[in-house]
C-alpha atoms as a PDB file:
ATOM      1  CA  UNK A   1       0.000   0.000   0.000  1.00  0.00           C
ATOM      2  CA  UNK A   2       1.399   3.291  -1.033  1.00  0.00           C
ATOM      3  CA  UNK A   3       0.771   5.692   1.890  1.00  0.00           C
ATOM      4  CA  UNK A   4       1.948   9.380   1.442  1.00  0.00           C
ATOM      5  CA  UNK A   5       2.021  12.273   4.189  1.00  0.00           C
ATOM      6  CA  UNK A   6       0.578  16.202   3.003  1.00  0.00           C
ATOM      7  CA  UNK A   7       1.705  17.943   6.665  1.00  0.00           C
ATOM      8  CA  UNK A   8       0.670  21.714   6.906  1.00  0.00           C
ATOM      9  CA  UNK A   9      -0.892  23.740   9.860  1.00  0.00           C
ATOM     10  CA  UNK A  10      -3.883  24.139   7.828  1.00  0.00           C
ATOM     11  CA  UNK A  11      -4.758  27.407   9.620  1.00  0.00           C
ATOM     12  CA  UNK A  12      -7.444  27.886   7.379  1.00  0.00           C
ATOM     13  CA  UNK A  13      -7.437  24.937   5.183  1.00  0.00           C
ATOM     14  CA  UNK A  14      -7.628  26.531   1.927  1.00  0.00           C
ATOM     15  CA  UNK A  15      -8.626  25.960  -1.744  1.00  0.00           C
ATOM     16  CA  UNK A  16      -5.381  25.689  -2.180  1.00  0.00           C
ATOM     17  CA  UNK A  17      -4.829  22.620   0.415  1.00  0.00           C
ATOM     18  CA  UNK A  18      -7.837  20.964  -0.859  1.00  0.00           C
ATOM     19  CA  UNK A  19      -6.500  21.565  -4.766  1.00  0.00           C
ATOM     20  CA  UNK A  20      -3.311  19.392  -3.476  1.00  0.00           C
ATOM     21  CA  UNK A  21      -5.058  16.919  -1.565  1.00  0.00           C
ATOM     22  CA  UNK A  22      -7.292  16.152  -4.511  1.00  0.00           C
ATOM     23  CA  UNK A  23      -4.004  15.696  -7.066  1.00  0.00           C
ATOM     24  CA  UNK A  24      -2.094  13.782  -4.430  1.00  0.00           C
ATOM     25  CA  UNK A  25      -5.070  11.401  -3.700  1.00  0.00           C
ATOM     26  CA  UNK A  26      -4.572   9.944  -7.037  1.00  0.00           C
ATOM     27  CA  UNK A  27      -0.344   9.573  -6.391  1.00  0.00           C
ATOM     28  CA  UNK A  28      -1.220   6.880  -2.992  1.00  0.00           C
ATOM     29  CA  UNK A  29      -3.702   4.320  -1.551  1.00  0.00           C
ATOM     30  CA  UNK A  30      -3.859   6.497   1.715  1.00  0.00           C
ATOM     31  CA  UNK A  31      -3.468   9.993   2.197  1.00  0.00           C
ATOM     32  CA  UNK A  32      -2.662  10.617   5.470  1.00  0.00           C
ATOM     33  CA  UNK A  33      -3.129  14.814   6.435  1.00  0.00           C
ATOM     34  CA  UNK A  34      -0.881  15.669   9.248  1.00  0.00           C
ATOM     35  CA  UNK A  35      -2.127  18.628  11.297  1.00  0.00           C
ATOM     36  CA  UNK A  36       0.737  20.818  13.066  1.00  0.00           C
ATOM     37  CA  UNK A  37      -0.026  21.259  16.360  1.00  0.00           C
ATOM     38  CA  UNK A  38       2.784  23.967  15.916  1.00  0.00           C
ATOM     39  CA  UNK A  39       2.233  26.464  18.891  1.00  0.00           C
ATOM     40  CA  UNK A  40       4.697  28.706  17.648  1.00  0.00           C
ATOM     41  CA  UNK A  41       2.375  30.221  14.878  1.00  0.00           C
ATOM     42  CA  UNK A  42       0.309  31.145  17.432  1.00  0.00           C
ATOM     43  CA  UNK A  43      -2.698  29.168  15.275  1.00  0.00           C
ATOM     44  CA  UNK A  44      -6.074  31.156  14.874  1.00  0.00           C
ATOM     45  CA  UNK A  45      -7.850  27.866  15.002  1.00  0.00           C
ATOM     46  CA  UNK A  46      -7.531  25.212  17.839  1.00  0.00           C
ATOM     47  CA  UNK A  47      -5.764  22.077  16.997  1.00  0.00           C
ATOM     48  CA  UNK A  48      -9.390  20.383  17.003  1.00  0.00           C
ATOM     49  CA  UNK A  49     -11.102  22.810  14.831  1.00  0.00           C
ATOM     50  CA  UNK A  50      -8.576  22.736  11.963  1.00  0.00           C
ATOM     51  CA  UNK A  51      -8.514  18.404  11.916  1.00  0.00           C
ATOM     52  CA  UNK A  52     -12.712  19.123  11.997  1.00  0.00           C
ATOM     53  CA  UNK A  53     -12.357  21.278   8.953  1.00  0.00           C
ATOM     54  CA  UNK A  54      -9.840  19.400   7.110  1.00  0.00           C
ATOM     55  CA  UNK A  55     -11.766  16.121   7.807  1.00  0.00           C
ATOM     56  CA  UNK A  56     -15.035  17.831   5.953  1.00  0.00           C
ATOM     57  CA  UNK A  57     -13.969  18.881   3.321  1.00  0.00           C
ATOM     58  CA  UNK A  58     -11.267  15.713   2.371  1.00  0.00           C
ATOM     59  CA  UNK A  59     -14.386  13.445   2.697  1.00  0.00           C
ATOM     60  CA  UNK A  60     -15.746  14.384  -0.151  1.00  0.00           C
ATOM     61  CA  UNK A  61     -12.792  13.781  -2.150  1.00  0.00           C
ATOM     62  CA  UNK A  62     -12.264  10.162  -0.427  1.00  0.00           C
ATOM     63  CA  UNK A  63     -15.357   9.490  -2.055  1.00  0.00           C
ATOM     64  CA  UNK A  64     -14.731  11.015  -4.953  1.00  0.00           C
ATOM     65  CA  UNK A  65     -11.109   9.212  -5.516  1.00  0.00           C
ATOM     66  CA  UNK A  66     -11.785   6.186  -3.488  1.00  0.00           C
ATOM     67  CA  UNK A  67      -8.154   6.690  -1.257  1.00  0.00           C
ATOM     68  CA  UNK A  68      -8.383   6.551   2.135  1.00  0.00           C
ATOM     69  CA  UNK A  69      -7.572  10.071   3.846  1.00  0.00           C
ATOM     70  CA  UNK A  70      -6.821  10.120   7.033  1.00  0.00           C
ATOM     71  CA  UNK A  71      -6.465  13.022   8.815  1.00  0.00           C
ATOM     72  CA  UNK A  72      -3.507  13.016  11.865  1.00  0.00           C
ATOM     73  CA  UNK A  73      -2.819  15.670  14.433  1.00  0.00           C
ATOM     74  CA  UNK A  74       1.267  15.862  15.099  1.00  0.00           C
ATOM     75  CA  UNK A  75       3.492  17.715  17.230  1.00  0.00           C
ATOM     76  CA  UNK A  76       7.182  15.498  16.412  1.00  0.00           C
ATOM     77  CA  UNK A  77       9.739  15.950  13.473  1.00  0.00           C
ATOM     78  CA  UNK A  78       7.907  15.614  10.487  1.00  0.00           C
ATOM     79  CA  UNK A  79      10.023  12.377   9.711  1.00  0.00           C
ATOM     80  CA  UNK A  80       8.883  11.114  13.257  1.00  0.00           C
ATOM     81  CA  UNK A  81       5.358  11.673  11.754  1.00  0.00           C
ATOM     82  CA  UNK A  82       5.692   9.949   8.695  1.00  0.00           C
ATOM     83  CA  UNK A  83       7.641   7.046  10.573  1.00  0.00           C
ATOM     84  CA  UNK A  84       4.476   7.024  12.543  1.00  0.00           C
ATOM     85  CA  UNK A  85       1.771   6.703   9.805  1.00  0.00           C
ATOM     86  CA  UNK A  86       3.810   4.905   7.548  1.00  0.00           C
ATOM     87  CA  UNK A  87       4.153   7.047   4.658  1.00  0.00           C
ATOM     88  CA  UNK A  88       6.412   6.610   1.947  1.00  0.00           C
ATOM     89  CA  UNK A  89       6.693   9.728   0.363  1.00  0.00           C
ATOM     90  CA  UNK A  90       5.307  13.217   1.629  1.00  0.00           C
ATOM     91  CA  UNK A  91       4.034  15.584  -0.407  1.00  0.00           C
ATOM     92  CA  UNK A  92       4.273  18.946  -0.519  1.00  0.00           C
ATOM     93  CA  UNK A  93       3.004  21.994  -1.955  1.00  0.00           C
ATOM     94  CA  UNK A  94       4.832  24.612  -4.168  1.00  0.00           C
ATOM     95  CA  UNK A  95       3.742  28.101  -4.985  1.00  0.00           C
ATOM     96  CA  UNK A  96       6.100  29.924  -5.627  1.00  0.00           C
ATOM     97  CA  UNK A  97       9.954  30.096  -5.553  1.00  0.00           C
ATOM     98  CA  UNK A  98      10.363  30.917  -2.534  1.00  0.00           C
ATOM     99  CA  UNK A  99       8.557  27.847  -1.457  1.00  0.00           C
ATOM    100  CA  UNK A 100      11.155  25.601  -2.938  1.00  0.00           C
ATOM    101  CA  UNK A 101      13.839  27.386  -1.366  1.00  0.00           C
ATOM    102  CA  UNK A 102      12.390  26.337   2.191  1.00  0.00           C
ATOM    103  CA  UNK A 103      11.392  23.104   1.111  1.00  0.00           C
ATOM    104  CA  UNK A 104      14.723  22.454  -1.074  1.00  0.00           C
ATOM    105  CA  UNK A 105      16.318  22.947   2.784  1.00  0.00           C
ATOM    106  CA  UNK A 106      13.630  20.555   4.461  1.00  0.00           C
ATOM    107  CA  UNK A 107      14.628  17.772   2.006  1.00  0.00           C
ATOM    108  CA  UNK A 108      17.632  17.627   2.847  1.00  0.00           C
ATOM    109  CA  UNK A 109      17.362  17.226   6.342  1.00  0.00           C
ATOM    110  CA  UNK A 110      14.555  14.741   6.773  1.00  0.00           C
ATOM    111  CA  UNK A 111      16.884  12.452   3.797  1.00  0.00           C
ATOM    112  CA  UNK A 112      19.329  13.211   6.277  1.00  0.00           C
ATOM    113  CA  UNK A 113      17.360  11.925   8.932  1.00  0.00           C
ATOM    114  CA  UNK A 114      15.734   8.831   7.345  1.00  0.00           C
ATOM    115  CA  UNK A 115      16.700   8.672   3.356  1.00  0.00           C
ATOM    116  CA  UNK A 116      13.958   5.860   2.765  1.00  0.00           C
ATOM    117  CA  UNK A 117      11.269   8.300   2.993  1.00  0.00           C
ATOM    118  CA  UNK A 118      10.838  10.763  -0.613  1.00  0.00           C
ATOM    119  CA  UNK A 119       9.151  13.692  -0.814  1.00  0.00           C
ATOM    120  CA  UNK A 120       7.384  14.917  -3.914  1.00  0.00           C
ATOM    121  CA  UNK A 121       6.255  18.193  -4.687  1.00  0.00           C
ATOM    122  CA  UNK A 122       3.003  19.084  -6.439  1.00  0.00           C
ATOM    123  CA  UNK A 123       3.022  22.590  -8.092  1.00  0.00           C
ATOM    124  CA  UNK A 124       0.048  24.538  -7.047  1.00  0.00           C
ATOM    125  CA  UNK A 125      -2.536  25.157  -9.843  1.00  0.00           C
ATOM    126  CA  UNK A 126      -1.565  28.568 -11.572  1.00  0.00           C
ATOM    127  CA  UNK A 127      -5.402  29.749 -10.129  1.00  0.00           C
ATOM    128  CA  UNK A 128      -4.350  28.599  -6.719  1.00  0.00           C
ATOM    129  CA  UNK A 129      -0.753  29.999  -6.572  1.00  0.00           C
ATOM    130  CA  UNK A 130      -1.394  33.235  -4.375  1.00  0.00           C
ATOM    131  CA  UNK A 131      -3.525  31.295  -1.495  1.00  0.00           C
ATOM    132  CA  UNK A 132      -1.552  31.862   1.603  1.00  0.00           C
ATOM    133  CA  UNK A 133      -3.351  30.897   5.172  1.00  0.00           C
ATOM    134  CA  UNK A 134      -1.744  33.786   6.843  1.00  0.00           C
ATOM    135  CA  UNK A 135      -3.493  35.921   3.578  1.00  0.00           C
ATOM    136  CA  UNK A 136      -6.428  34.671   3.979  1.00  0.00           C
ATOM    137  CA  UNK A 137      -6.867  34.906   7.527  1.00  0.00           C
ATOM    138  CA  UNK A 138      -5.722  38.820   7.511  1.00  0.00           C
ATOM    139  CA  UNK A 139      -7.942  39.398   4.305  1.00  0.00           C
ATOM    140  CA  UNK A 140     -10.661  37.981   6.812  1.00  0.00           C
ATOM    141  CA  UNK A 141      -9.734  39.610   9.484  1.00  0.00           C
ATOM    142  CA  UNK A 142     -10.075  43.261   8.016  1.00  0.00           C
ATOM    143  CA  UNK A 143     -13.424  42.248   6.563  1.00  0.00           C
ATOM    144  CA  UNK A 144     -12.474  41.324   2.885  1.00  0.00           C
ATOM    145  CA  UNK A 145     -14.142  38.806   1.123  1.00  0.00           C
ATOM    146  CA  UNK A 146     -12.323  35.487   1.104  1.00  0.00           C
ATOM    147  CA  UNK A 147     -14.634  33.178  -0.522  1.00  0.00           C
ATOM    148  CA  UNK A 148     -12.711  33.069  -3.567  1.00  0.00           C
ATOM    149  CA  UNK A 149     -10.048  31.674  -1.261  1.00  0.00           C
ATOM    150  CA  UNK A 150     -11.792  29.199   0.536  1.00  0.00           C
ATOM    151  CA  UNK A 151     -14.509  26.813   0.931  1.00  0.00           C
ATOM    152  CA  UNK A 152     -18.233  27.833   2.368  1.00  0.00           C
ATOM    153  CA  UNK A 153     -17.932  26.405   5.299  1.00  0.00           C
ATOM    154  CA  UNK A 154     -14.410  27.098   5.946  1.00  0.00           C
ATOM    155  CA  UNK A 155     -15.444  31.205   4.872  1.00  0.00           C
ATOM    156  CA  UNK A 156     -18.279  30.869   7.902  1.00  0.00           C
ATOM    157  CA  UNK A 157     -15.721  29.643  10.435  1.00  0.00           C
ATOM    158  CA  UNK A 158     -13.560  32.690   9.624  1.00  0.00           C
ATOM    159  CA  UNK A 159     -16.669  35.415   9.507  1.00  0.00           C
ATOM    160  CA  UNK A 160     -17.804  33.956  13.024  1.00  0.00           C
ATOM    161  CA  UNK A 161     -13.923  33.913  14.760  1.00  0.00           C
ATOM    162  CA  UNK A 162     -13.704  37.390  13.626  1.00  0.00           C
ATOM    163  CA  UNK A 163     -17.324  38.774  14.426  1.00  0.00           C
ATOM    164  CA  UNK A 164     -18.863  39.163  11.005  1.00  0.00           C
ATOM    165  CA  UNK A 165     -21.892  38.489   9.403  1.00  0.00           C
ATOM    166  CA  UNK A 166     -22.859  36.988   5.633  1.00  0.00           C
END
């Protein structure tokens, strides 16, 4: 069974998110979604909010694919994590340049770490590219309209953390 690892605070899960979960639902038999705990980012969602949200709106596209997505809180190395699960291969989102910079870095410490694990990297879809969490959540914040951004559900969440109405 091919199991592959998409980690990410998902602090809102975004179109963006859900664009790569789609694509790398077709790459493995189970997709396992590993949710940072990552206190340092000072999340605008609780740990148990953003696995909630992520788990709606990946079951859809379980169905839809018909690969198992899992979604897993972790707090360890991301290498501990995909030790943990299983996985393979992690995946990995790319938007821009300065993504793959970062990520080019992270590579070469978790082969460093366990070189029997391979990440793969799925460009973001060119109508996708400019999604940011930290965007969206300060686009929301000020009162601008995200829902190009984001999912219904996931627009409602924001609108009610920061006060607003529809």
């Amino acid at each position: 069974m091919r199991i592959g690892l998409y980690p990410g605070t998902f602090d809102p899960v975004t179109l963006g998110h859900i664009d790569i979960i789609e694509r790398a639902s077709a790459l493995v038999d189970r997709l396992v979604i590993g949710v940072a705990i990552n206190r340092d980012k000072g999340p605008l969602f609780t740990l148990e909010e953003r696995v909630a949200m992520v788990q709606a709106e990946s079951a859809g596209i379980s169905a839809k694919t018909g690969c198992e997505i899992v979604v897993h809180p972790f707090e360890n190395l991301l290498i501990d994590c995909a030790r943990d699960v299983g996985a393979g291969v992690i995946i990995r989102g790319l938007r821009a340049v300065a993504d793959f910079e970062y990520e080019f870095q992270m590579v070469g410490m978790n082969r460093a770490l366990d070189a029997s694990v391979e990440t793969v990297f799925l460009m973001a879809d060119a109508r996708r590219q400019a999604i940011a969490s930290k965007l969206v959540k300060e686009i929301a914040r000020l009162g601008g309209d995200v829902s190009k951004f984001v999912t219904p559900a996931v627009n409602t969440a924001l609108q009610a953390r920061f006060g607003q109405r529809s």
